[in-house]
Protein backbone atom coordinates (compact mmCIF):
# COMPACT_ATOMS: atom_id res chain seq x y z
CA UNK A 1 -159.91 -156.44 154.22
CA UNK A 2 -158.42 -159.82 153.29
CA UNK A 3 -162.21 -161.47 154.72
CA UNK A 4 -163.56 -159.23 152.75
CA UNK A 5 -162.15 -159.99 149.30
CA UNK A 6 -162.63 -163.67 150.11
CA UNK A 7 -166.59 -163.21 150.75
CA UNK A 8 -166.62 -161.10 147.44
CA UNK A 9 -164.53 -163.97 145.97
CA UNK A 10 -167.03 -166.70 147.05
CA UNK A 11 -170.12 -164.57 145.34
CA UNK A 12 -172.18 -165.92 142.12
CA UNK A 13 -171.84 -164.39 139.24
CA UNK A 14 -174.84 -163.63 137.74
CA UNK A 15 -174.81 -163.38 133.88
CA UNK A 16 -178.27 -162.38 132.26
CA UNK A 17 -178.79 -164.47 128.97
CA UNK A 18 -179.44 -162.43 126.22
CA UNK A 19 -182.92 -162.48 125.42
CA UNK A 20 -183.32 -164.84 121.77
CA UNK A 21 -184.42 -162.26 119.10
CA UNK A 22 -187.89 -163.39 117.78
CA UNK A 23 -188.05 -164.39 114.44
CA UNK A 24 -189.50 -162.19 111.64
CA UNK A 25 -192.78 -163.11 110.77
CA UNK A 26 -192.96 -164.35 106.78
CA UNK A 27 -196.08 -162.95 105.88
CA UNK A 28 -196.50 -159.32 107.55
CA UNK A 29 -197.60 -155.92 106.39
CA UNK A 30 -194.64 -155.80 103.71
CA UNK A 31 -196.33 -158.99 101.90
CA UNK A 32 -199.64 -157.33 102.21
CA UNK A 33 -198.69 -153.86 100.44
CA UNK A 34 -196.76 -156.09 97.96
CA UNK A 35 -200.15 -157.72 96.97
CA UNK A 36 -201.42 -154.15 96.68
CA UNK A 37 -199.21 -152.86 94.51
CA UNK A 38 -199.53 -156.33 92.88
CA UNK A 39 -202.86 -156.02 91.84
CA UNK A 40 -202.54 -152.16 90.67
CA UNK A 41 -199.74 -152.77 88.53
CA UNK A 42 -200.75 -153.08 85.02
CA UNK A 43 -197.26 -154.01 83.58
CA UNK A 44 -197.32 -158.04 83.74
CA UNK A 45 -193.38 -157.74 83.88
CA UNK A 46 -193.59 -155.70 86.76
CA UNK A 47 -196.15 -158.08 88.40
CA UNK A 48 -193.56 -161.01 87.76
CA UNK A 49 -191.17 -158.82 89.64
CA UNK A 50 -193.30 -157.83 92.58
CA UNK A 51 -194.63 -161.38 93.15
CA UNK A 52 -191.47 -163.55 92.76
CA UNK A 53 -189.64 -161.48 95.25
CA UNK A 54 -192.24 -160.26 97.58
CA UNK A 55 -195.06 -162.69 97.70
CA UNK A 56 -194.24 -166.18 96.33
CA UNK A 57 -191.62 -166.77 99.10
CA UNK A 58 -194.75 -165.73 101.83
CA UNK A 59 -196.74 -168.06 100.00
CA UNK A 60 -194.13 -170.87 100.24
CA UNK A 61 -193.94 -170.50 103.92
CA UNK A 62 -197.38 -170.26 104.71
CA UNK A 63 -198.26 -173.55 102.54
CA UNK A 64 -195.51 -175.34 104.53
CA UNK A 65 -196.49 -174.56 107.72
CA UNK A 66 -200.22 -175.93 106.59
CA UNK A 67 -199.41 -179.01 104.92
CA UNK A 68 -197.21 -180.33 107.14
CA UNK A 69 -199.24 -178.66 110.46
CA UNK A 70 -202.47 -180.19 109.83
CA UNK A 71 -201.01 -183.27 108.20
CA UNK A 72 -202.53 -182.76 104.03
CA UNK A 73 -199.43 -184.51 102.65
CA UNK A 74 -200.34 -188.17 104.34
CA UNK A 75 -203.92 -187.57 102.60
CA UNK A 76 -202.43 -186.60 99.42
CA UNK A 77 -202.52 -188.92 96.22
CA UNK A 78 -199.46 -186.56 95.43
CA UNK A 79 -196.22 -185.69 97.04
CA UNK A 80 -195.74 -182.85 98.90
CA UNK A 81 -193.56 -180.72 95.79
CA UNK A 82 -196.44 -181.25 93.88
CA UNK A 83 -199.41 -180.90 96.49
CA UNK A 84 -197.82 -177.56 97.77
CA UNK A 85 -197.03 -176.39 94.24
CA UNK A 86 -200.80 -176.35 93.07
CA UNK A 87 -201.48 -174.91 96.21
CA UNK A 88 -199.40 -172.18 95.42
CA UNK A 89 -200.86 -172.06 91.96
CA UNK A 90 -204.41 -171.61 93.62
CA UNK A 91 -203.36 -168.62 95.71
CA UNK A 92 -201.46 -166.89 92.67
CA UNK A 93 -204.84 -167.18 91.16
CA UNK A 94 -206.46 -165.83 93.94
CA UNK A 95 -204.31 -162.46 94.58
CA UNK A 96 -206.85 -160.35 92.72
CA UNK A 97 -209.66 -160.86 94.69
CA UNK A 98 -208.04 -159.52 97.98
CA UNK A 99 -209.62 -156.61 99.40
CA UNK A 100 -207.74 -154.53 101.53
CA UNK A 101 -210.42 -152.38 102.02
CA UNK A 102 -212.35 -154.58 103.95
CA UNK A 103 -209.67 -154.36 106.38
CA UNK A 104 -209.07 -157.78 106.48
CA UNK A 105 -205.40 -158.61 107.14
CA UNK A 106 -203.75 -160.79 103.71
CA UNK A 107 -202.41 -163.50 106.28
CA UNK A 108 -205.85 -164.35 107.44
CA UNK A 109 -207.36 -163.99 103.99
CA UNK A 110 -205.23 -166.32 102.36
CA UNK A 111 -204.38 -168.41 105.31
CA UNK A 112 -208.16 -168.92 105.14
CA UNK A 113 -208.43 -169.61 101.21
CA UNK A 114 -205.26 -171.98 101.70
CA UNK A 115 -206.77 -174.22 104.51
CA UNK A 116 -210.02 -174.45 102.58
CA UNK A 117 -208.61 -175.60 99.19
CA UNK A 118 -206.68 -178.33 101.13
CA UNK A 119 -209.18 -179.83 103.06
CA UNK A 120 -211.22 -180.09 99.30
CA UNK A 121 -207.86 -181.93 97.92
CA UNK A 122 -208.22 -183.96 100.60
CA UNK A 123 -211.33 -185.15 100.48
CA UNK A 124 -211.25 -185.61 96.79
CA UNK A 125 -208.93 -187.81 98.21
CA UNK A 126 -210.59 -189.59 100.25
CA UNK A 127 -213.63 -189.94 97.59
CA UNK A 128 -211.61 -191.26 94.98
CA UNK A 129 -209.62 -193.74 97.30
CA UNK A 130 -213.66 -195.44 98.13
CA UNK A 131 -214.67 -195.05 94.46
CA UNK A 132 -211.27 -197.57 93.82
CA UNK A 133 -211.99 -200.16 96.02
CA UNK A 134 -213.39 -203.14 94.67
CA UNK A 135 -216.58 -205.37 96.53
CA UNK A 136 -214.36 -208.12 95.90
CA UNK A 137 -211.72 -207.15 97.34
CA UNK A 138 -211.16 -208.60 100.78
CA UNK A 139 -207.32 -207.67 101.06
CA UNK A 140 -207.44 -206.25 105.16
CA UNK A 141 -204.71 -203.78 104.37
CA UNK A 142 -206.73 -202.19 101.49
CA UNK A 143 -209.55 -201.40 103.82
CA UNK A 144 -207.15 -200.28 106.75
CA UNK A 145 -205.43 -197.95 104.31
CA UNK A 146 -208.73 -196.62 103.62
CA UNK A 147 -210.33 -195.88 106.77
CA UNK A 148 -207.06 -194.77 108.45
CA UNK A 149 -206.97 -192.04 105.56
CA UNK A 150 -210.73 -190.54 106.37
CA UNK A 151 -209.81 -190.83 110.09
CA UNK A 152 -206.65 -188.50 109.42
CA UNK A 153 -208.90 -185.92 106.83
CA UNK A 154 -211.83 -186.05 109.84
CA UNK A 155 -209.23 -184.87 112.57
CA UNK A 156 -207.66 -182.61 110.43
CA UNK A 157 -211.10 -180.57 109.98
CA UNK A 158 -211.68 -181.28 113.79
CA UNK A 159 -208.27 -179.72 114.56
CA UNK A 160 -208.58 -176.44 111.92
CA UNK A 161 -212.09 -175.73 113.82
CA UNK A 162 -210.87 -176.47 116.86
CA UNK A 163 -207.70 -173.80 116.27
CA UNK A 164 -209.93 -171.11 114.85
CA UNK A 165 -212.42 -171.42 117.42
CA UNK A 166 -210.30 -170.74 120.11
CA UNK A 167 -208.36 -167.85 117.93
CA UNK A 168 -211.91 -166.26 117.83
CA UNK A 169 -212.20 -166.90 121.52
CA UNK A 170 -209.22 -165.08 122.69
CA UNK A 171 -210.10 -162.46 120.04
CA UNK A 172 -213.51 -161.75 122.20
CA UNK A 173 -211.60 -161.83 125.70
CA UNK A 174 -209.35 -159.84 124.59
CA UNK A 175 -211.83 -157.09 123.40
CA UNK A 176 -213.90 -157.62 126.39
CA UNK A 177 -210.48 -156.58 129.12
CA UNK A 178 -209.96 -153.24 126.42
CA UNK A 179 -213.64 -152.16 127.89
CA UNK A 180 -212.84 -152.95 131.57
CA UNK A 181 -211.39 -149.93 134.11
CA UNK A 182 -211.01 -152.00 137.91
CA UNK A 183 -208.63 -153.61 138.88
CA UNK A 184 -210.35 -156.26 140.37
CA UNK A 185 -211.95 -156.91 136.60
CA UNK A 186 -208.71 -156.96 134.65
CA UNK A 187 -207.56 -159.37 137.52
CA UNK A 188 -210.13 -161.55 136.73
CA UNK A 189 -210.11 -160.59 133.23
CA UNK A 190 -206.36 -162.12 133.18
CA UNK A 191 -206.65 -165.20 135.38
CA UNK A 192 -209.81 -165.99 132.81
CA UNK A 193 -207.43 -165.92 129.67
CA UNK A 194 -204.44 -167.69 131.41
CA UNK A 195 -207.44 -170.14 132.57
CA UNK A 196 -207.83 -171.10 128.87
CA UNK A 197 -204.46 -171.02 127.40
CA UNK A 198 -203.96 -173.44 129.84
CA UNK A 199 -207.45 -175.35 129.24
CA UNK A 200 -205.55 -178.64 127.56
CA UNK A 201 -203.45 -179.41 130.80
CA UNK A 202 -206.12 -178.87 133.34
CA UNK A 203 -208.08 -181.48 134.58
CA UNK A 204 -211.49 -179.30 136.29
CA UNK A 205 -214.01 -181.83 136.31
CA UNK A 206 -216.63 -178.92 137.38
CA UNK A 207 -217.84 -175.41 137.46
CA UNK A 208 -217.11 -174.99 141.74
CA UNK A 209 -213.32 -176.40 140.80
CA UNK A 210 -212.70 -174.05 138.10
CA UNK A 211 -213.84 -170.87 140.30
CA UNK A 212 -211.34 -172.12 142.89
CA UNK A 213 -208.42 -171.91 140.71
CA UNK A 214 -209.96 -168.20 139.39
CA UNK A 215 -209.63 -167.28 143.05
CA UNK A 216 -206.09 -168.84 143.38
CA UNK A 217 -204.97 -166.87 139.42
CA UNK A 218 -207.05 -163.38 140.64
CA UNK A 219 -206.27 -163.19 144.27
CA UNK A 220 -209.22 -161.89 144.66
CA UNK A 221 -211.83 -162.73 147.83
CA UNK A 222 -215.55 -164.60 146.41
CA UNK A 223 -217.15 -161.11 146.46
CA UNK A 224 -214.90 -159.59 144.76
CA UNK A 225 -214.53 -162.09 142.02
CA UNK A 226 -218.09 -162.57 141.44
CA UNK A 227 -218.48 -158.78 141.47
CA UNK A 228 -215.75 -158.81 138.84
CA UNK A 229 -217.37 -161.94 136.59
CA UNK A 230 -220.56 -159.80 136.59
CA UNK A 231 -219.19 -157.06 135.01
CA UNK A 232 -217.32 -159.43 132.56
CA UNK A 233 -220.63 -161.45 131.81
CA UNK A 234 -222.60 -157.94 130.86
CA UNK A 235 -219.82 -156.90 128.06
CA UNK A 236 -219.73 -160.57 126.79
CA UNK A 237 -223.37 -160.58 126.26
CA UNK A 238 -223.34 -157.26 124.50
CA UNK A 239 -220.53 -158.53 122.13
CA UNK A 240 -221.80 -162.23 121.94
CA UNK A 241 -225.57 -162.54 120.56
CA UNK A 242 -225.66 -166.31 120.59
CA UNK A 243 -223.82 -169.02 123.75
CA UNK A 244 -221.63 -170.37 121.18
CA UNK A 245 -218.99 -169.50 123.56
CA UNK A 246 -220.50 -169.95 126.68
CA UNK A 247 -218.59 -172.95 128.35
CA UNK A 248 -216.91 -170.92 131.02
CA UNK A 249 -218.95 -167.37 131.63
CA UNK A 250 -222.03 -169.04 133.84
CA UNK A 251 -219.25 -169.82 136.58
């Protein structure tokens, strides 16, 4: 008995962490059905109401998250206050031409209409920073200044297309495993997604490298997977008219 209470003694104890809560999302369905009722209200007090307490804070958040994401304030003539306040401005503007209708979600609409009006600040920029440089002007730092700022506006365009490609990527895989039934396809299906949500840290210099590691993420045999990646190739060509995303399905 004594042995015993020693051995039970000696054991771990195992405490499970609580799992962290995940943070409500700023702009969500609430925001959108604010904007709704935003655009059907006729009472301009009411309006006031609805969009200082319901959508301005949404709007706040989502124009942080941009500017400082994608870098606008280092291409900004203007501080960041006053960059994100006529961004802000733009979008208030903006609230009645929201269809929800279309069945278009309001974060993508105006996530969209947000990016867009940036990237024109910042070129205007860019264009006014050339326009002020003199021919005579042979100060080095000038000129640095300069084409450091049209490197940062290029790779923040390169970056936005970059992020919305792959969004629209993961959008089409995601629809093409809803259509599959096997279980050797949604294997595949799965090990093809982790494949590129793990694209940046690989280093798969070619196509017979990157169907070894399928076979290592499926567990499936050649046959099978290649039985599997046919099936997936047919429903990407029926959703996918054009090869704009065709860097991975002629494994």
């Amino acid at each position: 008995m004594r042995l015993k209470k020693e051995r039970m003694a000696k054991k771990k104890i195992i405490r499970r962490r609580r799992g962290k809560k995940r943070a409500k999302p700023y702009f969500d369905s609430n925001t959108q059905d604010a904007i709704v009722r935003f655009q059907s209200t006729e009472s301009p007090e009411d309006q006031e109401v609805i969009y200082i307490n319901e959508i301005l804070p949404a709007l706040s958040k989502l124009t942080e998250n941009l500017i400082f994401i994608y870098g606008f304030a280092k291409t900004s003539e203007y501080s960041y206050e006053v960059l994100q306040s006529d961004c802000i401005s733009f979008l208030y503007e903006t609230l009645g031409k929201f269809d929800a209708s279309r069945g278009t979600k309001a974060f993508s609409y105006f996530n969209v209409v947000a990016k867009n009006w940036l990237i024109i600040q910042s070129k205007k920029t860019l264009k006014n920073k050339k326009r002020h440089i003199s021919i005579d002007d042979t100060a080095i730092d000038v000129y640095s200044e300069f084409y450091e700022t049209f490197s940062i506006g290029a790779m923040q365009e390169l970056k936005i297309d970059k992020e919305e490609s792959m969004q629209s990527l993961f959008s089409l895989m995601e629809e093409i495993k809803s259509r599959l039934n096997s279980d050797n396809e949604l294997a595949c299906m799965n090990a093809i997604i982790t494949l590129f949500s793990k694209i940046d840290d690989l280093d798969l210099l070619n196509k017979r490298a990157v169907f070894v590691y399928m076979r290592e993420l499926s567990s499936l045999s050649p046959k099978q997977l290649s039985i599997a990646m046919s099936t997936i190739r047919k429903h990407y060509r029926d959703l996918v008219k054009d090869d704009r995303f065709d860097i991975f399905f002629g494994v």
